[in-house]
N, C-alpha and C. Protein backbone atom coordinates (compact mmCIF):
# COMPACT_ATOMS: atom_id res chain seq x y z
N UNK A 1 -68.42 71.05 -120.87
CA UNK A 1 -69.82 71.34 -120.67
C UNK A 1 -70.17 71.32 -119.19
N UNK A 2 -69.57 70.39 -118.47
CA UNK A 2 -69.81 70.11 -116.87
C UNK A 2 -69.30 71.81 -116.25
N UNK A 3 -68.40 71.97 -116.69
CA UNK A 3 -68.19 73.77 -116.06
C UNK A 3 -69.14 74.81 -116.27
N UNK A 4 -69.70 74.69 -117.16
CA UNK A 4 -70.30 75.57 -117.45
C UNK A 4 -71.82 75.70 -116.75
N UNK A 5 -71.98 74.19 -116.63
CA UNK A 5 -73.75 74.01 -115.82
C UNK A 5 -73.19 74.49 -114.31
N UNK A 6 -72.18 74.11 -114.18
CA UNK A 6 -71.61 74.90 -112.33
C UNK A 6 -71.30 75.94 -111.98
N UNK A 7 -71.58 76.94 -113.68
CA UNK A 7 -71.55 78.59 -112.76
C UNK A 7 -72.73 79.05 -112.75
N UNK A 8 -72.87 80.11 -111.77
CA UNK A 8 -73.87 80.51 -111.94
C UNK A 8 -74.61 81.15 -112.89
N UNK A 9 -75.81 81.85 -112.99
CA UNK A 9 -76.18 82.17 -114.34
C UNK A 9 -75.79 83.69 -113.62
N UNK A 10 -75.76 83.58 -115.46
CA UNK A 10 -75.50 85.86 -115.19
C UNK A 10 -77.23 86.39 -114.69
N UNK A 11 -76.90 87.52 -114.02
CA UNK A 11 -78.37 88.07 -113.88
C UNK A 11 -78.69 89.19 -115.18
N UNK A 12 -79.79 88.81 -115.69
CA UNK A 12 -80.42 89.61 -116.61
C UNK A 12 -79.77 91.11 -117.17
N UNK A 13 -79.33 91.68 -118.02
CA UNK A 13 -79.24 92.96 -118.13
C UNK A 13 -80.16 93.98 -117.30
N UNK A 14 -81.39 93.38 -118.05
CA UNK A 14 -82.40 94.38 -117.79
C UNK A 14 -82.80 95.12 -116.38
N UNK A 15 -82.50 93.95 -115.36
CA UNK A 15 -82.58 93.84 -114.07
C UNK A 15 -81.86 94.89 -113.71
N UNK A 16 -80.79 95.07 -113.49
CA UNK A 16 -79.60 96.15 -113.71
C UNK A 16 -80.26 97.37 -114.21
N UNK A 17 -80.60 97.78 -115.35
CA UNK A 17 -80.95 98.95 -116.20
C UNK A 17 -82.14 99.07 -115.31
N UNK A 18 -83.16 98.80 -114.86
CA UNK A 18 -84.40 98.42 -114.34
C UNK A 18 -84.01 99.16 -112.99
N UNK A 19 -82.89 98.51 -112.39
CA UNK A 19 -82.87 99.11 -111.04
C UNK A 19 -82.19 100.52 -111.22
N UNK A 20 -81.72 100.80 -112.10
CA UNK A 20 -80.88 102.09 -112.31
C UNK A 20 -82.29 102.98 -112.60
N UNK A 21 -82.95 102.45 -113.50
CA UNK A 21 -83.96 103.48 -113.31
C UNK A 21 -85.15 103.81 -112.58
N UNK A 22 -85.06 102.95 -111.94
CA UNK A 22 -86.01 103.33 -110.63
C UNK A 22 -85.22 103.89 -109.41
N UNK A 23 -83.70 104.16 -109.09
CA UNK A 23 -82.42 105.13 -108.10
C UNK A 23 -82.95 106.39 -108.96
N UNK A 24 -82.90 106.47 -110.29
CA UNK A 24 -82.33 107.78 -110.91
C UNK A 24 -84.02 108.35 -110.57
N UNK A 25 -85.09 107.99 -110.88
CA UNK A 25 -86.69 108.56 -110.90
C UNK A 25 -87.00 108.75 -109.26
N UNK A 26 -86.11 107.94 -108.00
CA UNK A 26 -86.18 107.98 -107.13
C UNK A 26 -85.33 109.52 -106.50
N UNK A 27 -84.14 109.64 -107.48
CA UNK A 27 -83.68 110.69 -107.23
C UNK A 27 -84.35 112.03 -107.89
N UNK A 28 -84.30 111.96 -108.93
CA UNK A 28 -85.31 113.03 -109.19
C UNK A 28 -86.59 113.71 -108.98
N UNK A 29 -87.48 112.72 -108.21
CA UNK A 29 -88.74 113.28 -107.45
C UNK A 29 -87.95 113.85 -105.94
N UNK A 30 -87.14 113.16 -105.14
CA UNK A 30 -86.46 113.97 -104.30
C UNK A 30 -85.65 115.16 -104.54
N UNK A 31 -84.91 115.65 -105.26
CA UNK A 31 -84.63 117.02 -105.87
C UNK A 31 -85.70 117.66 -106.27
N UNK A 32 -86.89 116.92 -106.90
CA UNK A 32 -87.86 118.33 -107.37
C UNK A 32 -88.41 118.69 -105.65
N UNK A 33 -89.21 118.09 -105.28
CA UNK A 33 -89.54 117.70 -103.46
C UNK A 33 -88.58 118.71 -102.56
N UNK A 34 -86.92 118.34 -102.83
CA UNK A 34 -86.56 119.69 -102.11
C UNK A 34 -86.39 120.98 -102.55
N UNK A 35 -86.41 121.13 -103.78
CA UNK A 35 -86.52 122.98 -104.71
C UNK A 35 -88.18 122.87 -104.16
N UNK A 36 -88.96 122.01 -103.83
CA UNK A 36 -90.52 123.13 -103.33
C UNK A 36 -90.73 123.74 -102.48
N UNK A 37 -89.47 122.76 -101.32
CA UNK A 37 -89.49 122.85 -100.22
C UNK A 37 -88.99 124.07 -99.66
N UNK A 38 -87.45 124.09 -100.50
CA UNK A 38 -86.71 125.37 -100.57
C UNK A 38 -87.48 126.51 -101.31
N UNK A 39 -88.36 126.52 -102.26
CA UNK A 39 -88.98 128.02 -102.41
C UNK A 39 -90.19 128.20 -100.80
N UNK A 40 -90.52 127.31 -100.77
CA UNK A 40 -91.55 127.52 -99.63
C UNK A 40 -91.02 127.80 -98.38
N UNK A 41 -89.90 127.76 -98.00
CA UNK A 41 -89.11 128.48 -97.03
C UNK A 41 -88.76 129.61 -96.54
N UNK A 42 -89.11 130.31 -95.76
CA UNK A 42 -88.34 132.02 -95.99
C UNK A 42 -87.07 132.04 -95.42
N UNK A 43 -86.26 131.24 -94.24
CA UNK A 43 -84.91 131.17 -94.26
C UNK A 43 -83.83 131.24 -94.90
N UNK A 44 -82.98 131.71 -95.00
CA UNK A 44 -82.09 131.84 -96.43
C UNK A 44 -81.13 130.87 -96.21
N UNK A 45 -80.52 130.84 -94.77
CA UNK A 45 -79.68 129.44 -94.51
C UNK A 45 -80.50 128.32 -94.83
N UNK A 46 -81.42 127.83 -94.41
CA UNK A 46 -82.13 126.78 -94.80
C UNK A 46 -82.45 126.41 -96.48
N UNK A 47 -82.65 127.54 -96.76
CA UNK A 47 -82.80 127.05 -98.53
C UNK A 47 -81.11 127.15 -99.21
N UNK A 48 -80.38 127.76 -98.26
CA UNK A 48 -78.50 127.46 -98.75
C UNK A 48 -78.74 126.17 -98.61
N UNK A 49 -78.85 125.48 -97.52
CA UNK A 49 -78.67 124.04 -97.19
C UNK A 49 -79.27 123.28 -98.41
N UNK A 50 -80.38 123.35 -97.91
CA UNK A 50 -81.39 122.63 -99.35
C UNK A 50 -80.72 122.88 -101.14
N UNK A 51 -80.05 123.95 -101.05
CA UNK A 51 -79.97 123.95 -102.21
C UNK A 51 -78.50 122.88 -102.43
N UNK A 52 -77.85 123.19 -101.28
CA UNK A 52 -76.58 122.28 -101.23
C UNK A 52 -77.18 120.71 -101.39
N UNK A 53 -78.26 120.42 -101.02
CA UNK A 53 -78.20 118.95 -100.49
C UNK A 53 -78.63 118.84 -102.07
N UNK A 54 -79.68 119.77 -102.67
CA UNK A 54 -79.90 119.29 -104.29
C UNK A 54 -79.13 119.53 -105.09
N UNK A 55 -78.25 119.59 -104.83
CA UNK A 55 -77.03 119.62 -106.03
C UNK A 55 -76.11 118.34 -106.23
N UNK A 56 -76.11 118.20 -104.87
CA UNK A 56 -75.19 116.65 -104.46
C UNK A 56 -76.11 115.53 -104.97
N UNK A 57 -77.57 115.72 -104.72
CA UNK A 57 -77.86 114.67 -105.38
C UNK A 57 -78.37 114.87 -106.87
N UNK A 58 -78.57 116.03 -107.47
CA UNK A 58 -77.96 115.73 -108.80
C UNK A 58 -76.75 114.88 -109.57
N UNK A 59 -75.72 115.71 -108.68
CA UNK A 59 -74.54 115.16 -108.86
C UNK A 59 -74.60 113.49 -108.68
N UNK A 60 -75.11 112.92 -107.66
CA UNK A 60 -75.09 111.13 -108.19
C UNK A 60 -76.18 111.25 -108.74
N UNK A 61 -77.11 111.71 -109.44
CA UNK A 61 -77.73 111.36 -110.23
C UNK A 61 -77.66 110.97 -111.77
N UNK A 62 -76.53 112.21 -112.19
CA UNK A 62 -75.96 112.57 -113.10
C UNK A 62 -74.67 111.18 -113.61
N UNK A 63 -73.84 111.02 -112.08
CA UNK A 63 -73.26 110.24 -112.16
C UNK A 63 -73.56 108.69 -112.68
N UNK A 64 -74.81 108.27 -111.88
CA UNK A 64 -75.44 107.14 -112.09
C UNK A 64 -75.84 107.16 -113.80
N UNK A 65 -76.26 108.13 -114.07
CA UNK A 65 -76.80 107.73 -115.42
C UNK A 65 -75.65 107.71 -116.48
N UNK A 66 -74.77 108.17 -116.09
CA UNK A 66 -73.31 108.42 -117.06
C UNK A 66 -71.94 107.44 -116.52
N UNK A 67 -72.59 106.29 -115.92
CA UNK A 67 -71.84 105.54 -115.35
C UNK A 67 -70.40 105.34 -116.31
N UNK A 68 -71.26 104.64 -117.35
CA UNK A 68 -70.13 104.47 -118.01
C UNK A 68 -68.88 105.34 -118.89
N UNK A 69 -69.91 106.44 -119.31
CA UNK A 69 -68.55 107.49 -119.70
C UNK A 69 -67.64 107.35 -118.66
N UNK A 70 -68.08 107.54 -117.42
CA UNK A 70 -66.92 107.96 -116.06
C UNK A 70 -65.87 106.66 -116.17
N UNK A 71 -66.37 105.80 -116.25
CA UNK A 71 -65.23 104.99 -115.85
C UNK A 71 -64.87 104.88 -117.58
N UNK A 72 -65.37 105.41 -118.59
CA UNK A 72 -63.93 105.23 -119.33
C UNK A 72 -63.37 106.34 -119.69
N UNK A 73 -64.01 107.44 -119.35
CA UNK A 73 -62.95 108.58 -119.05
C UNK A 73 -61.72 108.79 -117.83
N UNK A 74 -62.09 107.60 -116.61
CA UNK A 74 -60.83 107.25 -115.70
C UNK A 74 -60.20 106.29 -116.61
N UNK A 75 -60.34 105.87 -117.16
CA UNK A 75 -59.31 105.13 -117.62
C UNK A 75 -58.74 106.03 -118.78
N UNK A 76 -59.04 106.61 -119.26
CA UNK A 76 -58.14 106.96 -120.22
C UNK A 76 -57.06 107.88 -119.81
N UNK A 77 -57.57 108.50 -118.38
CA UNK A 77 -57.10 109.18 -117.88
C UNK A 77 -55.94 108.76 -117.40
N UNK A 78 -56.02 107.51 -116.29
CA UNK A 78 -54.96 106.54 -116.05
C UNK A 78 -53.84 106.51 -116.96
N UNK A 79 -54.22 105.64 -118.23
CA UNK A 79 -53.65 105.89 -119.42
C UNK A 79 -52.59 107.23 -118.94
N UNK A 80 -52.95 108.07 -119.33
CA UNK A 80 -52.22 109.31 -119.73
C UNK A 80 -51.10 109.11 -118.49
């Protein structure tokens, strides 16, 4: 029993899920923010760029919310 009062406590699930969804809503008002930005542009390099930078952060967006498939699709992968 003495070991157990000497670790620390786990932190909350929720806390975790909580902060994931306030990255992912943080990311998604920035992707919509740069597609306005990029139609309101008349440069075509500049809205290439923009469109590059919103894709990447789809891409961790996507990632973040599918955390866990990914890492057990690396592992199975490993596996193989």
């Amino acid at each position: 029993m003495a070991c157990r009062e000497n670790t620390p406590p786990q932190p909350p699930a929720t806390s975790e899920h909580g902060r994931k969804d306030k990255v992912v809503s943080a990311l998604s008002t920035s992707i919509d923010t740069i597609n306005c930005v990029k139609d309101a542009i008349p440069n075509e390099i500049a809205k290439g760029l923009l469109s590059t930078f919103s894709g990447i952060l789809s891409t961790v967006k996507n990632t973040i919310r599918n955390k866990e498939d990914f890492e057990e699709l690396a592992r199975q992968c490993y596996e193989i």
